[in-house]
C-alpha atoms as a PDB file:
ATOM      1  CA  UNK A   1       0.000   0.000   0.000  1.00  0.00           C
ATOM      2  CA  UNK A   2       1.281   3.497  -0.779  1.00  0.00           C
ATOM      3  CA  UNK A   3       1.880   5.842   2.128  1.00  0.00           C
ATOM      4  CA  UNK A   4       3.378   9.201   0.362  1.00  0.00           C
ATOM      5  CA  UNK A   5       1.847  12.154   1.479  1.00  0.00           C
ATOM      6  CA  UNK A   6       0.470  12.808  -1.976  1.00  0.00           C
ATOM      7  CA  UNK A   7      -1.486   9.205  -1.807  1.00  0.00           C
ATOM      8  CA  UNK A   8      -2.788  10.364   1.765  1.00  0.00           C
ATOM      9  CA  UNK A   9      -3.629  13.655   0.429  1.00  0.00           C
ATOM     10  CA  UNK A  10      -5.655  11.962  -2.413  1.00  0.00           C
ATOM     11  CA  UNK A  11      -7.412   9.215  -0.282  1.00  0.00           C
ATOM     12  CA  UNK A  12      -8.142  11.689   2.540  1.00  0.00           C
ATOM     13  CA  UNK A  13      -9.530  14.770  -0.190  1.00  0.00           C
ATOM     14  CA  UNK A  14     -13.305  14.713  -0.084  1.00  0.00           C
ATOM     15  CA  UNK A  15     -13.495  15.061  -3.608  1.00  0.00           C
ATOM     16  CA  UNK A  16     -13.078  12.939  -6.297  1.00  0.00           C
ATOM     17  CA  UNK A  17      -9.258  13.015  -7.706  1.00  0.00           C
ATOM     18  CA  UNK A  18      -7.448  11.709 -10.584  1.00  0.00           C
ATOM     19  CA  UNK A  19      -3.978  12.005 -11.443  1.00  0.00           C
ATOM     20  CA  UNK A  20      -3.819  11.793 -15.287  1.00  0.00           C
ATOM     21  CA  UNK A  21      -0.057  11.181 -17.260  1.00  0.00           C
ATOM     22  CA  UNK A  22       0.916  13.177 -19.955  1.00  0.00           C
ATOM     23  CA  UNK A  23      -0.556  10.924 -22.606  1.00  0.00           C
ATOM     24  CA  UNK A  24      -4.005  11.203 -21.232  1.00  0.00           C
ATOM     25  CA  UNK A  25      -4.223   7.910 -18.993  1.00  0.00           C
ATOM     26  CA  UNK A  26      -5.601   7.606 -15.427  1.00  0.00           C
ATOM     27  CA  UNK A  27      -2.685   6.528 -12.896  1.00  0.00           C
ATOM     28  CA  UNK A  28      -3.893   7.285 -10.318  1.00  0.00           C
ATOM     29  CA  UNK A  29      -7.821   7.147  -8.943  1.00  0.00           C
ATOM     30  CA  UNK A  30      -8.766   7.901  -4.879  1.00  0.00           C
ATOM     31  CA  UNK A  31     -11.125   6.259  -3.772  1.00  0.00           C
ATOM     32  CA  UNK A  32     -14.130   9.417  -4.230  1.00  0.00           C
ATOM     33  CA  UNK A  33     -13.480   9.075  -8.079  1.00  0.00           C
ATOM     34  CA  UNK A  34     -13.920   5.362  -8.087  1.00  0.00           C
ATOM     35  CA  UNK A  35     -17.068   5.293  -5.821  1.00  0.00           C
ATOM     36  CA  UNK A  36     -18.274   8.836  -8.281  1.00  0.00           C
ATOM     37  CA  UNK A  37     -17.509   6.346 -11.610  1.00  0.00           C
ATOM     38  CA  UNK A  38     -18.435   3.258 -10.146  1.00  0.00           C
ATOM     39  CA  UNK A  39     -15.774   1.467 -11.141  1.00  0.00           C
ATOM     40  CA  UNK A  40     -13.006  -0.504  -9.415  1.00  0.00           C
ATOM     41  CA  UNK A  41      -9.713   1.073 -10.344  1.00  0.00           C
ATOM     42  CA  UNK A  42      -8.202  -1.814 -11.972  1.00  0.00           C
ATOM     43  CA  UNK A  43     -10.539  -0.945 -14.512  1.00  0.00           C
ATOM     44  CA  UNK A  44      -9.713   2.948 -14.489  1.00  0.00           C
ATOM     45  CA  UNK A  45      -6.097   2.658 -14.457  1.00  0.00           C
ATOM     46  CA  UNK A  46      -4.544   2.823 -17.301  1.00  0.00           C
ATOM     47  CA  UNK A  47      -7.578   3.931 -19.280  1.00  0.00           C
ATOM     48  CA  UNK A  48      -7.568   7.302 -21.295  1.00  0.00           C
ATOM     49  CA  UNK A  49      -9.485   9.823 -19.452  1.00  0.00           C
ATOM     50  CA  UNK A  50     -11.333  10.905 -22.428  1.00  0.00           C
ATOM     51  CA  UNK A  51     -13.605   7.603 -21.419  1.00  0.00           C
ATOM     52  CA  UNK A  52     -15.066   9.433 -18.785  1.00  0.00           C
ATOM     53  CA  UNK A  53     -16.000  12.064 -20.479  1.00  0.00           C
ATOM     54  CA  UNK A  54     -19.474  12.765 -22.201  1.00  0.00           C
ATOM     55  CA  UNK A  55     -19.600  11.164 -25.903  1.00  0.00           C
ATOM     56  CA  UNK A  56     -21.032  14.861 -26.833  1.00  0.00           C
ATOM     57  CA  UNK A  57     -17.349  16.305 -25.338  1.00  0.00           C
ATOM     58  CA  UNK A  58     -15.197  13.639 -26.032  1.00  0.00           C
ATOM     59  CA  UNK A  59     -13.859  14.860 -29.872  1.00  0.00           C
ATOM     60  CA  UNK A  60     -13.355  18.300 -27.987  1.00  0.00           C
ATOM     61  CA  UNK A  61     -11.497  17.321 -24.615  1.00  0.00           C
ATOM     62  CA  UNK A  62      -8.602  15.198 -26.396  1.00  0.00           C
ATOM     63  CA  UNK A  63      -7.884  18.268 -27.784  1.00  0.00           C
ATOM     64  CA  UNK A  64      -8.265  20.738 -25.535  1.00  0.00           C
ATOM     65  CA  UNK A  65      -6.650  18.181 -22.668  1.00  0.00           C
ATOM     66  CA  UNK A  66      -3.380  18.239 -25.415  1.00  0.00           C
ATOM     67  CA  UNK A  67      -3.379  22.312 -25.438  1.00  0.00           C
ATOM     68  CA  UNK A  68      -3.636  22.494 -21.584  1.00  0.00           C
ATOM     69  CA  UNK A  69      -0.436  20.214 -21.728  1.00  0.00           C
ATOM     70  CA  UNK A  70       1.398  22.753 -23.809  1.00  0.00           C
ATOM     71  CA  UNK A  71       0.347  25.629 -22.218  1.00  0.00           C
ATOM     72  CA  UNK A  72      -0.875  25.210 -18.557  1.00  0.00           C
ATOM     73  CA  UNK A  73      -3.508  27.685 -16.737  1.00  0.00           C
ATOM     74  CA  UNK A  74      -4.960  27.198 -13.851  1.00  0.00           C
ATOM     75  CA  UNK A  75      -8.712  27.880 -14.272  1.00  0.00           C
ATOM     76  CA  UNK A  76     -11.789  26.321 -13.668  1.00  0.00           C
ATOM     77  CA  UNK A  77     -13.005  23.202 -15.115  1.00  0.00           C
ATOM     78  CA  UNK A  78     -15.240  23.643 -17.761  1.00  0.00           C
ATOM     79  CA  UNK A  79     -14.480  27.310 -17.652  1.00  0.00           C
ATOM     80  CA  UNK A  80     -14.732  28.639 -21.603  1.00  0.00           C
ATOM     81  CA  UNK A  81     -17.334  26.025 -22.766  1.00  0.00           C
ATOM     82  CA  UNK A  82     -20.860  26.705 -22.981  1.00  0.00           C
END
């Protein structure tokens, strides 16, 4: 079991958290995100975070997920899109 202080951070946060790599892919889920997705985080790690997204959003958030990469601003989510 991890102990760091960013896992006890994470697993002690009351809201859901996930820790996404540069390539888009979940790493890391506590346990508010699993319980908010309903899934079991062998089946969220590893996946693309694009999967939780809204098929209406999805196209959109791959790229604007990239851009934040390049360039990133702290800022709301969602802030910018109607």
């Amino acid at each position: 079991m991890d102990t760091t202080p960013l896992h006890d951070f994470l697993e002690t946060a009351p809201d859901a958290m996930l820790l996404i790599n540069a390539h888009g892919n979940i790493v890391h889920a506590n346990l508010q995100a699993l319980q908010l997705f309903g899934y079991p985080a062998t089946e969220l790690i590893g996946r693309s975070v694009d999967a939780l997204v809204p098929k209406s959003a999805r196209g959109n958030h791959a790229v604007r997920r990239e851009a934040y990469q390049r360039e990133a601003q702290a800022r709301p989510m969602g802030a910018g899109i109607e």
